[in-house]
N, C-alpha and C. Protein backbone atom coordinates (compact mmCIF):
# COMPACT_ATOMS: atom_id res chain seq x y z
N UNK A 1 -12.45 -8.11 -15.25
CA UNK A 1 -11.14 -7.72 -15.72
C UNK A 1 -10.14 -7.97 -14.62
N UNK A 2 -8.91 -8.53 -14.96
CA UNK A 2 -7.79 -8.95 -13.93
C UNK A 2 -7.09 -7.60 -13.70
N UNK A 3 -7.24 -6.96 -12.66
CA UNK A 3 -6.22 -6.10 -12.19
C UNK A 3 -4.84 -6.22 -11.23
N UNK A 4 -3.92 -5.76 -11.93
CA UNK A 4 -2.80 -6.13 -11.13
C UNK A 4 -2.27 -5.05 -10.27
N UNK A 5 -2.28 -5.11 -9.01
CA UNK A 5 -2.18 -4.29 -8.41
C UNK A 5 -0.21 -4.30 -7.69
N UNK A 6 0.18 -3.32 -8.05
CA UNK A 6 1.74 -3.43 -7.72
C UNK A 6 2.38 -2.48 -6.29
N UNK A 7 2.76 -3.02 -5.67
CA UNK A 7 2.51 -2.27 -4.21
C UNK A 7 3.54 -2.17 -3.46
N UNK A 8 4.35 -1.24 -3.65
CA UNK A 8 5.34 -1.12 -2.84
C UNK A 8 5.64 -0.35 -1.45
N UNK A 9 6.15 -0.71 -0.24
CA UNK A 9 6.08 -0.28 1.03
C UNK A 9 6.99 0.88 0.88
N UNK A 10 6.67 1.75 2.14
CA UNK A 10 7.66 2.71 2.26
C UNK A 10 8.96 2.09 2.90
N UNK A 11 10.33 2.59 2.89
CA UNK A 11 11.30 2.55 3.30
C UNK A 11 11.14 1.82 5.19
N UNK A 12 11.40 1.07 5.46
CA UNK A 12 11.56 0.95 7.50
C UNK A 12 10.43 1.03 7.80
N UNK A 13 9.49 0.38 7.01
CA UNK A 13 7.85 0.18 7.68
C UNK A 13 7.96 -1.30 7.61
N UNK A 14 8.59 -2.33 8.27
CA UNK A 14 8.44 -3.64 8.20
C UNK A 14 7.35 -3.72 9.37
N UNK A 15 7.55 -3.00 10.44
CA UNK A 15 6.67 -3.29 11.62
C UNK A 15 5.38 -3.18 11.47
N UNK A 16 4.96 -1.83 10.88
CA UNK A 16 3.57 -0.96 10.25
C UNK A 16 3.29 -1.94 9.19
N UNK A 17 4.04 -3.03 8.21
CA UNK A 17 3.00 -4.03 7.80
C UNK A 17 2.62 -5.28 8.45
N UNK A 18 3.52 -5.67 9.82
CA UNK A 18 3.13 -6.94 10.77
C UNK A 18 1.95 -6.13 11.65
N UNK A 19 2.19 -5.01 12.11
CA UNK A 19 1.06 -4.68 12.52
C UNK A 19 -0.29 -4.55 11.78
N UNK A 20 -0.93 -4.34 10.65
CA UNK A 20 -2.03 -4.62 10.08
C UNK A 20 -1.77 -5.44 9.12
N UNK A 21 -1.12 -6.49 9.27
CA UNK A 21 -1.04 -7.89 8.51
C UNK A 21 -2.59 -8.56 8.45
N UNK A 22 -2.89 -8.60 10.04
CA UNK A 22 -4.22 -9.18 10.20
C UNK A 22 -5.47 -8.61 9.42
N UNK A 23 -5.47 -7.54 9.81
CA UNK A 23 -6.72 -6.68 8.95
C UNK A 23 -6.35 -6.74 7.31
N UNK A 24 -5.70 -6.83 6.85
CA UNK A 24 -4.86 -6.91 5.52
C UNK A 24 -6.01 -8.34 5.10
N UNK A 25 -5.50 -9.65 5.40
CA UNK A 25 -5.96 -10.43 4.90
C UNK A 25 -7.36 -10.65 5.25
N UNK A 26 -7.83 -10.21 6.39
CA UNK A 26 -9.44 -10.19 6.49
C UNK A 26 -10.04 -9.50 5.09
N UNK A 27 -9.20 -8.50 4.83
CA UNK A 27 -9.75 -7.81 3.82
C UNK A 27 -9.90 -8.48 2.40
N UNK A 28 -8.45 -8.92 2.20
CA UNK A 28 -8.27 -10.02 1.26
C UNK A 28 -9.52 -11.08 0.93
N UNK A 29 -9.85 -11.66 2.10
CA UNK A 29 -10.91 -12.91 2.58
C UNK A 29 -11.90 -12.40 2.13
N UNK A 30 -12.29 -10.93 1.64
CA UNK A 30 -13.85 -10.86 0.85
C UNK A 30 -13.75 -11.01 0.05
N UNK A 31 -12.42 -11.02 -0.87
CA UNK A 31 -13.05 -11.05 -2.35
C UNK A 31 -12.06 -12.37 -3.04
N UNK A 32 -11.87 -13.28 -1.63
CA UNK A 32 -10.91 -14.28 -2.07
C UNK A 32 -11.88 -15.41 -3.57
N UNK A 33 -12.30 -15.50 -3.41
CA UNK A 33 -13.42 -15.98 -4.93
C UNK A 33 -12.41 -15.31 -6.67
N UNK A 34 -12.19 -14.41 -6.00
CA UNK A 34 -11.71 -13.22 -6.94
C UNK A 34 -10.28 -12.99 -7.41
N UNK A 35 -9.51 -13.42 -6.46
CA UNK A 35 -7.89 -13.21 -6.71
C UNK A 35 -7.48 -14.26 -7.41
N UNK A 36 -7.06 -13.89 -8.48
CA UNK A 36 -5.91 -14.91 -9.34
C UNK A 36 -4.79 -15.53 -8.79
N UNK A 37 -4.03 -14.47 -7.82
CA UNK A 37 -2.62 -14.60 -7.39
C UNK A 37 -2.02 -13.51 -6.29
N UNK A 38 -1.90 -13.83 -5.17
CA UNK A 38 -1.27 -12.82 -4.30
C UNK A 38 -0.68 -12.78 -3.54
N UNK A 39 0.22 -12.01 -2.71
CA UNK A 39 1.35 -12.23 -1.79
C UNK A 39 2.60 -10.82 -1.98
N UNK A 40 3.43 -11.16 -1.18
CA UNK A 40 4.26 -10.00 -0.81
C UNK A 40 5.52 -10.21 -1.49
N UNK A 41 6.27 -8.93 -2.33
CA UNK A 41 7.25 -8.78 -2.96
C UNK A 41 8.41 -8.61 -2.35
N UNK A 42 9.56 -9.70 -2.32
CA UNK A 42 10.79 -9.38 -1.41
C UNK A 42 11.91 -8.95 -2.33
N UNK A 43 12.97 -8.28 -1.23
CA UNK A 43 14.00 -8.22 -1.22
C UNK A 43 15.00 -9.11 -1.99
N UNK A 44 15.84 -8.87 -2.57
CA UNK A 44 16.97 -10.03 -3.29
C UNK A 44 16.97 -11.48 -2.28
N UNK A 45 17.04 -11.33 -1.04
CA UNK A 45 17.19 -12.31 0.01
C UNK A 45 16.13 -13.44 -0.36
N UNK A 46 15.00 -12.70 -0.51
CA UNK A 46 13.47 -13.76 -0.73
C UNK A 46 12.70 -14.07 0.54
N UNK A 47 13.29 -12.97 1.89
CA UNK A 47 12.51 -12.93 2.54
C UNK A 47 12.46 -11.56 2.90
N UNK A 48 12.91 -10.31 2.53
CA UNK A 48 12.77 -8.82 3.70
C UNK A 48 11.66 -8.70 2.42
N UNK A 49 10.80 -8.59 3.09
CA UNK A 49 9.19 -8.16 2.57
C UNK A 49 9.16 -6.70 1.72
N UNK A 50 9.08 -6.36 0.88
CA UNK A 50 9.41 -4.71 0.38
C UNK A 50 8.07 -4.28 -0.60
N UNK A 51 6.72 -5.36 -0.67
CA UNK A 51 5.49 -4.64 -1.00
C UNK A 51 4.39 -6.21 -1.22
N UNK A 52 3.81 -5.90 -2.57
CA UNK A 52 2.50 -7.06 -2.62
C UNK A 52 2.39 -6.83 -4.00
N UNK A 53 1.98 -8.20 -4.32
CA UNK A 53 1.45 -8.09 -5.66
C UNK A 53 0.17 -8.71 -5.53
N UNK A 54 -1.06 -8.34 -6.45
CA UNK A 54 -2.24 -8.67 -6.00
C UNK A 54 -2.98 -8.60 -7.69
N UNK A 55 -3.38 -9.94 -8.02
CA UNK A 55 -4.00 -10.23 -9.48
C UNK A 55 -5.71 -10.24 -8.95
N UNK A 56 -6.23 -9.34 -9.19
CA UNK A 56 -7.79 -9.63 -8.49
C UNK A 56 -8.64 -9.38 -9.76
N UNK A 57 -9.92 -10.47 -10.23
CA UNK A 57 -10.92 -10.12 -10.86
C UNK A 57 -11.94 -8.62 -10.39
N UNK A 58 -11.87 -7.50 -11.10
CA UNK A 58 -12.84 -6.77 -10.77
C UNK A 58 -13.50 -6.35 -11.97
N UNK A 59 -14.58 -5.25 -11.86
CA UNK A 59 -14.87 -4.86 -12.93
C UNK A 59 -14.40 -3.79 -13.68
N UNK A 60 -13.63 -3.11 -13.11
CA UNK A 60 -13.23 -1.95 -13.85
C UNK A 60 -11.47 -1.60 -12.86
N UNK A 61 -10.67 -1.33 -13.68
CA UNK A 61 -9.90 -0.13 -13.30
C UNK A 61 -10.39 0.49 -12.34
N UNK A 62 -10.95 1.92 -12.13
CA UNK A 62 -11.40 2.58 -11.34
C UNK A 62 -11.88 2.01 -9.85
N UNK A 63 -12.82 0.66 -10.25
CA UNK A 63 -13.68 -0.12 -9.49
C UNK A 63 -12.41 -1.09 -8.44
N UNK A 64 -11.23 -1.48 -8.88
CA UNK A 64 -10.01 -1.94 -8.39
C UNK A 64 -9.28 -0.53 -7.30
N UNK A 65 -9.37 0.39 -7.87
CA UNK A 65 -8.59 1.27 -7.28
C UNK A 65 -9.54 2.14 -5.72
N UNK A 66 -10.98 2.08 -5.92
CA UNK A 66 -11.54 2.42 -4.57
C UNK A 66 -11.44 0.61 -3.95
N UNK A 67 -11.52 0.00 -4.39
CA UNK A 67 -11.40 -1.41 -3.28
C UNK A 67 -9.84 -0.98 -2.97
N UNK A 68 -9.06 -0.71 -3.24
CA UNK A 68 -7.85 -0.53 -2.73
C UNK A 68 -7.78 0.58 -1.87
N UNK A 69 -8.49 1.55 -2.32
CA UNK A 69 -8.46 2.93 -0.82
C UNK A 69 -8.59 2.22 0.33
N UNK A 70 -9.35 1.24 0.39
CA UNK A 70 -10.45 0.89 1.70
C UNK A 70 -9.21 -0.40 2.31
N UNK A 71 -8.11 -0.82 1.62
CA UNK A 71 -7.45 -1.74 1.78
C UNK A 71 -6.49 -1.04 2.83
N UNK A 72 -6.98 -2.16 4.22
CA UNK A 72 -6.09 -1.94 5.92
C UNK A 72 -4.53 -1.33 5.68
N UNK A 73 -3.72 -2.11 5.05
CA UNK A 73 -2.31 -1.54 4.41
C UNK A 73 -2.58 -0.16 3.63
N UNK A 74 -3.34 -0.08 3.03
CA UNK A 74 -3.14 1.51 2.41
C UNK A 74 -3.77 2.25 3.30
N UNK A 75 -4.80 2.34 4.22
CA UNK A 75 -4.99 3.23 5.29
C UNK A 75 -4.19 3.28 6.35
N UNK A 76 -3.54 2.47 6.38
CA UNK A 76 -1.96 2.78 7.07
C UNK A 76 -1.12 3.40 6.96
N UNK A 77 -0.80 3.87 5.31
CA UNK A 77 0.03 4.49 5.05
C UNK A 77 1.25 3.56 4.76
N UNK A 78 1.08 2.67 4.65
CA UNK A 78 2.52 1.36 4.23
C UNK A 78 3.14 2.05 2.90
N UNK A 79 2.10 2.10 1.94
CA UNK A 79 2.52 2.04 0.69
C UNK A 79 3.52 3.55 0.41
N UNK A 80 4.80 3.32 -0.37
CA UNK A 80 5.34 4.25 -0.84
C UNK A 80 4.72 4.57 -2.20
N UNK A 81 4.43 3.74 -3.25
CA UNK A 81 4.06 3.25 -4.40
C UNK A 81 2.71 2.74 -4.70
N UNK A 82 1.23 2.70 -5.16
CA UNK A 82 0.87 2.07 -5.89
C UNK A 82 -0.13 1.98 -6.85
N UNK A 83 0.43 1.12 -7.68
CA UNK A 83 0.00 1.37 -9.00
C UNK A 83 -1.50 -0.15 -9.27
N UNK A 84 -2.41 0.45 -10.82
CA UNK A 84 -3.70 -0.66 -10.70
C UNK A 84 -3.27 -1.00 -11.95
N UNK A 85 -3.11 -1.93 -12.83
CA UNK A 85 -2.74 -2.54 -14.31
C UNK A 85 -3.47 -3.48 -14.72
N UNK A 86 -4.57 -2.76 -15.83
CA UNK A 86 -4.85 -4.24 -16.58
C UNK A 86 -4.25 -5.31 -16.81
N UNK A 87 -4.74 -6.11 -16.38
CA UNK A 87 -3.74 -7.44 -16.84
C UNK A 87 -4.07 -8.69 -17.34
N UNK A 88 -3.81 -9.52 -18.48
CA UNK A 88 -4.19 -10.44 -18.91
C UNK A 88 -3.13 -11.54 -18.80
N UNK A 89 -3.82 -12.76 -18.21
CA UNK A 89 -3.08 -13.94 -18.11
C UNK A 89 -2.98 -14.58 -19.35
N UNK A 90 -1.64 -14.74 -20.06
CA UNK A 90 -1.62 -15.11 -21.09
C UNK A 90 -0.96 -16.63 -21.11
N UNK A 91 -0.86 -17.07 -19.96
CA UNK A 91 0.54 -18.22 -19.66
C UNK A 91 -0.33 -19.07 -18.46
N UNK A 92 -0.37 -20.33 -19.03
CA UNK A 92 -1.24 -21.92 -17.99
C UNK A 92 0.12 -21.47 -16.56
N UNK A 93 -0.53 -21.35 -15.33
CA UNK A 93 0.66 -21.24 -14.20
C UNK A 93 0.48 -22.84 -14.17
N UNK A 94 1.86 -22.66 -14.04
CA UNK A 94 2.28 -24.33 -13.70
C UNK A 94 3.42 -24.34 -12.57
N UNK A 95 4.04 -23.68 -11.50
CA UNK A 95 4.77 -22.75 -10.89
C UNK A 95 4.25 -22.16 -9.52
N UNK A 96 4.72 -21.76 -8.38
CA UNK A 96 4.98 -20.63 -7.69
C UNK A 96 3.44 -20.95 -6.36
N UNK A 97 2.75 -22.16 -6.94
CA UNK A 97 1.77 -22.45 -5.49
C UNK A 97 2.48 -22.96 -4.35
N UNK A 98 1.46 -22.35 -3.46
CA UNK A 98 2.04 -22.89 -2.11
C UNK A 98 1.54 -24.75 -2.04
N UNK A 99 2.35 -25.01 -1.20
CA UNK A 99 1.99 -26.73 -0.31
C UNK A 99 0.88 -26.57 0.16
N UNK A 100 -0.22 -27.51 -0.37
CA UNK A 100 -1.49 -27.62 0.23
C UNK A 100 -1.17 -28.53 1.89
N UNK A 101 -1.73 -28.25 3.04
CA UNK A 101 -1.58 -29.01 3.63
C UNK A 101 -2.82 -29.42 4.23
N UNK A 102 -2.78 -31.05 4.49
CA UNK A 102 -3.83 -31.47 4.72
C UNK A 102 -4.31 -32.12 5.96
């Protein structure tokens, strides 16, 4: 099941997410097989960073939400906000990838 995980930072924690940025995506890197789609939610600008959105195959609701306890950013305390949402891809992405570089 695709869970969408919606994640918003607290207020003036830009630093508290560069500081476990690293551990963040190590974490990411286990279940990269698994993610549909992920990355960080900005500001009107399109760059002041203000949370994450995260499409990950798991098996359950519940089963999404302890992989997220254990997630470096939420034992930090970053998050002001977050929420786990079933989610079904209903739409071919054709859109929004990064530049492969080779």
């Amino acid at each position: 099941m695709l869970c969408a995980c919606v994640l918003i930072d607290k207020p003036g924690s830009a630093s508290l997410r560069q500081e476990h940025r690293p551990a963040h995506k190590l974490y990411l890197g286990q279940v990269a097989d698994r993610i549909a789609f992920a990355g960080p939610l900005h500001e009107d600008d399109g760059i002041t960073m203000i949370g994450s959105l995260l499409v990950i195959d798991f098996d359950s609701v519940p089963h999404a939400r302890k992989w997220l306890d254990s997630e470096p950013f939420t034992r930090a305390g970053l998050y002001q906000r977050a929420e786990v949402f079933p989610f079904s891809n209903l739409w071919p992405q054709k859109a929004g990838f990064p530049q492969e570089t080779k």
